[in-house]
C-alpha atoms as a PDB file:
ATOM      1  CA  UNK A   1      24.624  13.405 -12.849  1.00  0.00           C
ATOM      2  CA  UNK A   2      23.607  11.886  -9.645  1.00  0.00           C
ATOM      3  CA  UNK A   3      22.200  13.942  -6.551  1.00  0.00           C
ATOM      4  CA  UNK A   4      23.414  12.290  -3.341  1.00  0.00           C
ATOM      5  CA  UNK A   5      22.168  13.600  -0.784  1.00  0.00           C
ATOM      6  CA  UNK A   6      23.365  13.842   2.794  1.00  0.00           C
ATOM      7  CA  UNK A   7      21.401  15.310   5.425  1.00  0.00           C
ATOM      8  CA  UNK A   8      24.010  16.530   7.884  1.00  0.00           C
ATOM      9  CA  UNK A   9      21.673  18.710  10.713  1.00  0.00           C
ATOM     10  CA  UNK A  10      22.552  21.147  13.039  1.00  0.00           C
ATOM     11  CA  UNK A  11      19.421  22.981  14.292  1.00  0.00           C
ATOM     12  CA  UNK A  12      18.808  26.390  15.792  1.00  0.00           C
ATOM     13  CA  UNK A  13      15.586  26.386  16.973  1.00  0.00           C
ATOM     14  CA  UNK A  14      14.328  27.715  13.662  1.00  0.00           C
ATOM     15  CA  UNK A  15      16.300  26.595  10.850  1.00  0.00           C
ATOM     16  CA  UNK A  16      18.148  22.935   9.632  1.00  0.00           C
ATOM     17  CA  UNK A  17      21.157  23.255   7.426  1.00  0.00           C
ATOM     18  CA  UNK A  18      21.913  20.492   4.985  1.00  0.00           C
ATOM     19  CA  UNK A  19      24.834  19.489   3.049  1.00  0.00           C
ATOM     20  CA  UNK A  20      24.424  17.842   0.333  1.00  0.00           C
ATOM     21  CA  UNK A  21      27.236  16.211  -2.404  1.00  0.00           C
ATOM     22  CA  UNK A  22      26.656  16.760  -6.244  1.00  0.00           C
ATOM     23  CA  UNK A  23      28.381  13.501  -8.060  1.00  0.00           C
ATOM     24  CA  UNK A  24      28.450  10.826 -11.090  1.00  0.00           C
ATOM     25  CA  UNK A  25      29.748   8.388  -8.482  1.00  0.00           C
ATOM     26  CA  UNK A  26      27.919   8.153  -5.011  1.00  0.00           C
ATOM     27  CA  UNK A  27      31.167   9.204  -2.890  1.00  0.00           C
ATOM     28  CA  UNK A  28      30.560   8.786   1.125  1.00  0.00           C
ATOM     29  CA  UNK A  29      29.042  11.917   3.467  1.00  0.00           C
ATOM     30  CA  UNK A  30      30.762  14.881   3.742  1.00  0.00           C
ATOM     31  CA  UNK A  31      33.151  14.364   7.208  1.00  0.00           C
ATOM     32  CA  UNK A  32      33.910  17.023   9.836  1.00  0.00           C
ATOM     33  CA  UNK A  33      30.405  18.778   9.407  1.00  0.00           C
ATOM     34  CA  UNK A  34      30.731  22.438  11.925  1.00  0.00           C
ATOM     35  CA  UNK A  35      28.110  24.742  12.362  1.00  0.00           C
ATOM     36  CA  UNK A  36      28.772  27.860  13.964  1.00  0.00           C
ATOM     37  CA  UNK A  37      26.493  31.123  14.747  1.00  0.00           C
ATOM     38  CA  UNK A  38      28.261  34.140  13.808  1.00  0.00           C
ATOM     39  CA  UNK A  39      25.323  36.219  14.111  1.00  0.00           C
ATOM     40  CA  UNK A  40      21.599  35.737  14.996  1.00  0.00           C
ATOM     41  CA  UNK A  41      20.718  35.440  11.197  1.00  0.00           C
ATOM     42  CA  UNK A  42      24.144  34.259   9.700  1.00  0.00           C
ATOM     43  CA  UNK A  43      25.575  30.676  10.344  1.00  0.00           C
ATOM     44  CA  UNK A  44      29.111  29.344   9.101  1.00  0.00           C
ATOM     45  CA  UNK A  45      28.871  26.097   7.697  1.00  0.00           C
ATOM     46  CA  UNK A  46      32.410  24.057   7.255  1.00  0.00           C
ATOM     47  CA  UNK A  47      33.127  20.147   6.310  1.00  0.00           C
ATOM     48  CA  UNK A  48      35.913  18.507   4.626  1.00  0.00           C
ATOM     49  CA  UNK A  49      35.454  15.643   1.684  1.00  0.00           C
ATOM     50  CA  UNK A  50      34.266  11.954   2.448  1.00  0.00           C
ATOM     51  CA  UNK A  51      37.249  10.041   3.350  1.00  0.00           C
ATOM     52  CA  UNK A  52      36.718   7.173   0.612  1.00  0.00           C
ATOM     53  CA  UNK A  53      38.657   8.994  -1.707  1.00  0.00           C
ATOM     54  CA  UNK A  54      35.304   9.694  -4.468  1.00  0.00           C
ATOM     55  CA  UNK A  55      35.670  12.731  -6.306  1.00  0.00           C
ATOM     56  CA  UNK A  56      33.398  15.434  -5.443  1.00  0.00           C
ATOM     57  CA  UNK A  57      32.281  17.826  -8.355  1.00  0.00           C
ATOM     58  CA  UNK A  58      30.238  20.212  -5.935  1.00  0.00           C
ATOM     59  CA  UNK A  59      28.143  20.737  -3.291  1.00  0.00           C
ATOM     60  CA  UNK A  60      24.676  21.646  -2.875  1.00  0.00           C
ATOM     61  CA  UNK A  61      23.797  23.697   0.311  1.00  0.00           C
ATOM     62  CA  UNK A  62      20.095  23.637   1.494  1.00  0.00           C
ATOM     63  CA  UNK A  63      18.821  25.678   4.089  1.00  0.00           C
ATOM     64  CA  UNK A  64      15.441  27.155   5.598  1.00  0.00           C
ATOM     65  CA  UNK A  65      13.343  27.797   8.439  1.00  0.00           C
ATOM     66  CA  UNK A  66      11.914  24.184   9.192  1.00  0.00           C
ATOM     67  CA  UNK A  67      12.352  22.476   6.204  1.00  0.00           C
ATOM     68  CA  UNK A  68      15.872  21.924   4.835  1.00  0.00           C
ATOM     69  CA  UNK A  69      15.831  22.340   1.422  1.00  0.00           C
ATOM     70  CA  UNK A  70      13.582  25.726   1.044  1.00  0.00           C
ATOM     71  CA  UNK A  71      16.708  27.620  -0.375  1.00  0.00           C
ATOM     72  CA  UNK A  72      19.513  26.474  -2.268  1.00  0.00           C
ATOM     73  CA  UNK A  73      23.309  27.060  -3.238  1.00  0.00           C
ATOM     74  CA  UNK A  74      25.680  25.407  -5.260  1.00  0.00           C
ATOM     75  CA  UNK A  75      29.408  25.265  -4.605  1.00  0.00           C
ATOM     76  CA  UNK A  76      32.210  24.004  -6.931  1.00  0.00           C
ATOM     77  CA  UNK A  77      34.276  21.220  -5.262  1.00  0.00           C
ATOM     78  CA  UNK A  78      37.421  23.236  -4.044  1.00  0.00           C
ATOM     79  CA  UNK A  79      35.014  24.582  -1.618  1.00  0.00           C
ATOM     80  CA  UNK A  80      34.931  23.632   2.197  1.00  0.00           C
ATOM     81  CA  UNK A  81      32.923  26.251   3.741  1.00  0.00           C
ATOM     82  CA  UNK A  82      29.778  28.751   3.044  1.00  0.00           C
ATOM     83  CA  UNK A  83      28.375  31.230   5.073  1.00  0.00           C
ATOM     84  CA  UNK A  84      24.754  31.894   5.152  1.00  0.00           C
ATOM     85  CA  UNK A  85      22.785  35.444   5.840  1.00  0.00           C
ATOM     86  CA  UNK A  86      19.546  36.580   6.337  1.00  0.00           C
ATOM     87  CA  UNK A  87      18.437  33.899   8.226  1.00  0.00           C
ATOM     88  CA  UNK A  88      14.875  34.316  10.494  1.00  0.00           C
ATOM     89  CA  UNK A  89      15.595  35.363  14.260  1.00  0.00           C
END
Protein backbone atom coordinates (compact mmCIF):
# COMPACT_ATOMS: atom_id res chain seq x y z
CA UNK A 1 0.00 0.00 0.00
CA UNK A 2 0.95 3.46 -0.87
CA UNK A 3 0.61 6.55 1.60
CA UNK A 4 -0.31 9.63 -0.43
CA UNK A 5 -0.34 12.24 1.30
CA UNK A 6 -2.19 15.52 0.95
CA UNK A 7 -1.69 18.31 3.16
CA UNK A 8 -4.99 20.15 3.01
CA UNK A 9 -4.53 23.13 6.03
CA UNK A 10 -6.87 25.04 7.76
CA UNK A 11 -5.26 26.65 10.85
CA UNK A 12 -6.60 27.91 14.14
CA UNK A 13 -4.04 29.64 15.65
CA UNK A 14 -2.92 26.49 17.42
CA UNK A 15 -3.55 23.49 15.51
CA UNK A 16 -3.22 22.30 11.41
CA UNK A 17 -5.54 19.59 10.28
CA UNK A 18 -4.44 17.31 7.50
CA UNK A 19 -6.12 15.00 5.24
CA UNK A 20 -4.47 12.56 3.98
CA UNK A 21 -5.61 9.53 1.23
CA UNK A 22 -4.61 5.82 1.99
CA UNK A 23 -4.24 4.03 -1.69
CA UNK A 24 -2.47 1.29 -4.08
CA UNK A 25 -2.98 3.84 -6.85
CA UNK A 26 -1.97 7.59 -6.20
CA UNK A 27 -5.68 9.00 -6.80
CA UNK A 28 -5.75 13.08 -6.90
CA UNK A 29 -6.34 15.36 -3.42
CA UNK A 30 -9.26 15.06 -1.62
CA UNK A 31 -11.76 18.09 -3.20
CA UNK A 32 -14.17 20.29 -1.22
CA UNK A 33 -11.86 20.32 1.98
CA UNK A 34 -14.33 22.40 5.05
CA UNK A 35 -13.21 23.08 8.32
CA UNK A 36 -15.54 24.25 10.75
CA UNK A 37 -15.22 25.12 14.70
CA UNK A 38 -17.96 23.62 16.54
CA UNK A 39 -16.44 24.24 19.75
CA UNK A 40 -13.17 25.80 21.08
CA UNK A 41 -11.52 22.25 21.24
CA UNK A 42 -13.65 20.30 18.59
CA UNK A 43 -13.36 21.00 14.75
CA UNK A 44 -15.56 19.29 11.91
CA UNK A 45 -13.57 18.25 9.16
CA UNK A 46 -15.61 17.38 5.70
CA UNK A 47 -14.24 16.69 1.91
CA UNK A 48 -15.56 14.70 -0.84
CA UNK A 49 -13.26 12.16 -3.15
CA UNK A 50 -10.68 13.45 -5.85
CA UNK A 51 -12.55 13.99 -8.94
CA UNK A 52 -10.23 11.65 -11.21
CA UNK A 53 -12.29 8.88 -10.52
CA UNK A 54 -9.17 6.69 -8.32
CA UNK A 55 -10.53 4.55 -5.80
CA UNK A 56 -9.98 5.55 -2.35
CA UNK A 57 -9.55 2.67 0.29
CA UNK A 58 -9.36 5.18 3.35
CA UNK A 59 -8.31 8.09 4.80
CA UNK A 60 -5.81 9.02 7.23
CA UNK A 61 -6.62 12.11 9.45
CA UNK A 62 -3.63 13.92 11.13
CA UNK A 63 -3.98 16.50 13.53
CA UNK A 64 -2.03 18.44 16.42
CA UNK A 65 -1.07 21.53 17.97
CA UNK A 66 1.68 22.85 15.45
CA UNK A 67 2.68 20.00 13.74
CA UNK A 68 0.16 18.09 11.60
CA UNK A 69 0.67 14.71 11.99
CA UNK A 70 1.13 14.43 16.04
CA UNK A 71 -2.17 12.32 16.24
CA UNK A 72 -3.69 10.08 13.92
CA UNK A 73 -7.06 8.41 12.65
CA UNK A 74 -7.95 6.16 10.08
CA UNK A 75 -11.24 6.17 8.20
CA UNK A 76 -12.62 3.51 5.77
CA UNK A 77 -13.45 5.04 2.34
CA UNK A 78 -17.34 5.51 2.64
CA UNK A 79 -16.36 8.18 4.95
CA UNK A 80 -16.60 12.02 4.15
CA UNK A 81 -16.37 13.65 7.40
CA UNK A 82 -14.67 13.29 11.09
CA UNK A 83 -15.00 15.30 13.93
CA UNK A 84 -12.19 15.94 16.22
CA UNK A 85 -12.26 16.64 20.28
CA UNK A 86 -10.08 17.59 22.80
CA UNK A 87 -8.25 19.88 20.96
CA UNK A 88 -5.81 22.69 22.99
CA UNK A 89 -7.66 26.16 23.57
Amino acid sequence: MTLCQYRVMSTFTWYVVMVTSCVSVIPGQPTSVRTRVIRPDTVLVSWQPPLDGATVTGYMIGYGEGVPDVNWRYLEHHRRNVTIHNLSK
